[in-house]
Protein backbone atom coordinates (compact mmCIF):
# COMPACT_ATOMS: atom_id res chain seq x y z
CA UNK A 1 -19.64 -49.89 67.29
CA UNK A 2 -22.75 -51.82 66.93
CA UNK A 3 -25.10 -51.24 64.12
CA UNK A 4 -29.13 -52.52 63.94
CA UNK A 5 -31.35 -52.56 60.98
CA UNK A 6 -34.99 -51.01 61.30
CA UNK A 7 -34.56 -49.31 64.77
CA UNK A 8 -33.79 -46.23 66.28
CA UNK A 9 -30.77 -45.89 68.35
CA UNK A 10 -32.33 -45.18 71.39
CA UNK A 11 -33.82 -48.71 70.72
CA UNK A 12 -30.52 -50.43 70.18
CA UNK A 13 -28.60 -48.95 73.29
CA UNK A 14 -32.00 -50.22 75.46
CA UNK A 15 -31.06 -53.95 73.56
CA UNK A 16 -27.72 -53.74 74.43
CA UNK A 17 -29.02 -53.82 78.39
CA UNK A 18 -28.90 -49.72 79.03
CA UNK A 19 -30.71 -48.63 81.73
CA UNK A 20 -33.52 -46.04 81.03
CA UNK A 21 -33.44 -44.32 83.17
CA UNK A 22 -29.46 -43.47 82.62
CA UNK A 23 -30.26 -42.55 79.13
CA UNK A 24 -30.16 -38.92 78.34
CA UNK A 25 -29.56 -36.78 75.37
CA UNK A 26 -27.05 -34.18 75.89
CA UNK A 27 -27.40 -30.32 75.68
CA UNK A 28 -24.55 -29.60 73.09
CA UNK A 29 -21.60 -31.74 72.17
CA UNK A 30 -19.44 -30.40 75.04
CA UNK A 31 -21.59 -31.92 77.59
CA UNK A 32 -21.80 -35.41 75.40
CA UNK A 33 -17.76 -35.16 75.25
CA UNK A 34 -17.56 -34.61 79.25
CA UNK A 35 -19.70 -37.58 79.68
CA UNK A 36 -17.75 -39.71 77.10
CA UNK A 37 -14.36 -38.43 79.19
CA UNK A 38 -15.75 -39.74 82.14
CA UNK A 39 -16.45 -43.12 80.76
CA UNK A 40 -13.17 -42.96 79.37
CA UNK A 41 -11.75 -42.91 82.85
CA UNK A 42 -13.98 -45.21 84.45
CA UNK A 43 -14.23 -47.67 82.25
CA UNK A 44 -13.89 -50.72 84.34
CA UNK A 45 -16.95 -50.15 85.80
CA UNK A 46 -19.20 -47.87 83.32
CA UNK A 47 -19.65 -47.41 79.45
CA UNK A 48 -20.41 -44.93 77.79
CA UNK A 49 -21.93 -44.41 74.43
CA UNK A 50 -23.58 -42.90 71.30
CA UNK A 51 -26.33 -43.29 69.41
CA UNK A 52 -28.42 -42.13 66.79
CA UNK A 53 -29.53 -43.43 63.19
CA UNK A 54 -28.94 -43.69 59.54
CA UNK A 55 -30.60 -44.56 56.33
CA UNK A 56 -32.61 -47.39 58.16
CA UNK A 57 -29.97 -48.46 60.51
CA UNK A 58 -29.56 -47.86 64.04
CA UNK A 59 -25.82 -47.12 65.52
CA UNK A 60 -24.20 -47.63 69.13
CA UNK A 61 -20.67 -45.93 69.42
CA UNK A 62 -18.94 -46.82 72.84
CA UNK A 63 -15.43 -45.09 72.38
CA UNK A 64 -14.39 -46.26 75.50
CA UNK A 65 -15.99 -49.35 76.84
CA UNK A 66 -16.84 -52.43 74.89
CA UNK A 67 -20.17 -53.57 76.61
CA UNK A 68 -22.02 -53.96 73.30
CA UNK A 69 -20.24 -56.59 72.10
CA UNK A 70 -20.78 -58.95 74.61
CA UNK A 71 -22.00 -62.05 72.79
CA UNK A 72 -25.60 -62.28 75.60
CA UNK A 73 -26.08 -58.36 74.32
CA UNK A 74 -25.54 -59.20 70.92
CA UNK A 75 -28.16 -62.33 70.74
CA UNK A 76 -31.12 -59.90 72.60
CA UNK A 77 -30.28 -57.07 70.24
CA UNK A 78 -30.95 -58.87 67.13
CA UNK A 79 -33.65 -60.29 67.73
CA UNK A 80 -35.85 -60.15 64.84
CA UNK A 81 -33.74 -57.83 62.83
CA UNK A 82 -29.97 -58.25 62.07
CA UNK A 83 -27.06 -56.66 63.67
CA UNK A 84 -23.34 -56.02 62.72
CA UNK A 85 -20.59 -55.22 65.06
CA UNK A 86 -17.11 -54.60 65.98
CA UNK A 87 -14.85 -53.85 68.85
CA UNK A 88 -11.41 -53.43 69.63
CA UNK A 89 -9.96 -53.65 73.03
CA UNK A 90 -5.88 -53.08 73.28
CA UNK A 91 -5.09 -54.07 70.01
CA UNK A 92 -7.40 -56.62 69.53
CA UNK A 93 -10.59 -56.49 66.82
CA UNK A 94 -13.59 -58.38 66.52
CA UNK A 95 -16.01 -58.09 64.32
CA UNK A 96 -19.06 -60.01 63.54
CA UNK A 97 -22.31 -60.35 62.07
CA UNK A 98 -25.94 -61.95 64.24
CA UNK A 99 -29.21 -62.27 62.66
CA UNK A 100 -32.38 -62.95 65.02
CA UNK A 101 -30.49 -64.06 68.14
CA UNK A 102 -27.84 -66.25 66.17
CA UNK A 103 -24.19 -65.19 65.46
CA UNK A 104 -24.01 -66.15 61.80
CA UNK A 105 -19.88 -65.20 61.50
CA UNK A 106 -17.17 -63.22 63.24
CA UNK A 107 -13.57 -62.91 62.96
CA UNK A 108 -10.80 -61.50 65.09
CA UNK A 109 -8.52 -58.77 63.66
CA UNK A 110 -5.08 -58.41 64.73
């Protein structure tokens, strides 16, 4: 999960490197739970992820890829603003804080 102050989450996922033109808000929440399924089982090659906002920050939830928190992602998304992140990948957290393109701290979790 990747959260953004002062931006919309259609904002962040498009900092995070999304393509527009595979952005697309879903009909219900079967049809964004199919699409987070198929992630789920390609997730070598795709991500998948939502977003939306709250009380003035913007959220990225990838439940089955971890493309967000790739450190090059993290430094364009937080540019001028600050971001806060964290991922876990088989066992293995990270979680971190960036501020206008620098990572300020971050710690693995076991």
């Amino acid at each position: 999960m990747t959260l953004a102050e002062g931006s919309t989450g259609h904002e962040l996922l498009l900092r995070l490197g999304a393509d527009p033109a595979e952005t697309f808000t879903p009909r219900d929440d079967d049809e964004a739970n199919g699409f987070l399924w198929a992630a789920g089982e390609n997730y070598r090659s795709w991500g998948a992820a939502r977003a939306g906002e709250a009380n003035g920050w913007a959220f990225v939830l990838e439940p089955a890829s971890c493309w967000g928190s790739i450190p090059e992602r993290l430094e364009h998304a937080s540019r001028g603003t600050e971001v806060i992140y964290t991922s876990e990948v088989g066992g293995m957290g990270n979680v971190g804080y960036w501020q206008d393109g620098t990572r300020i701290t971050g710690f693995d979790t076991p």
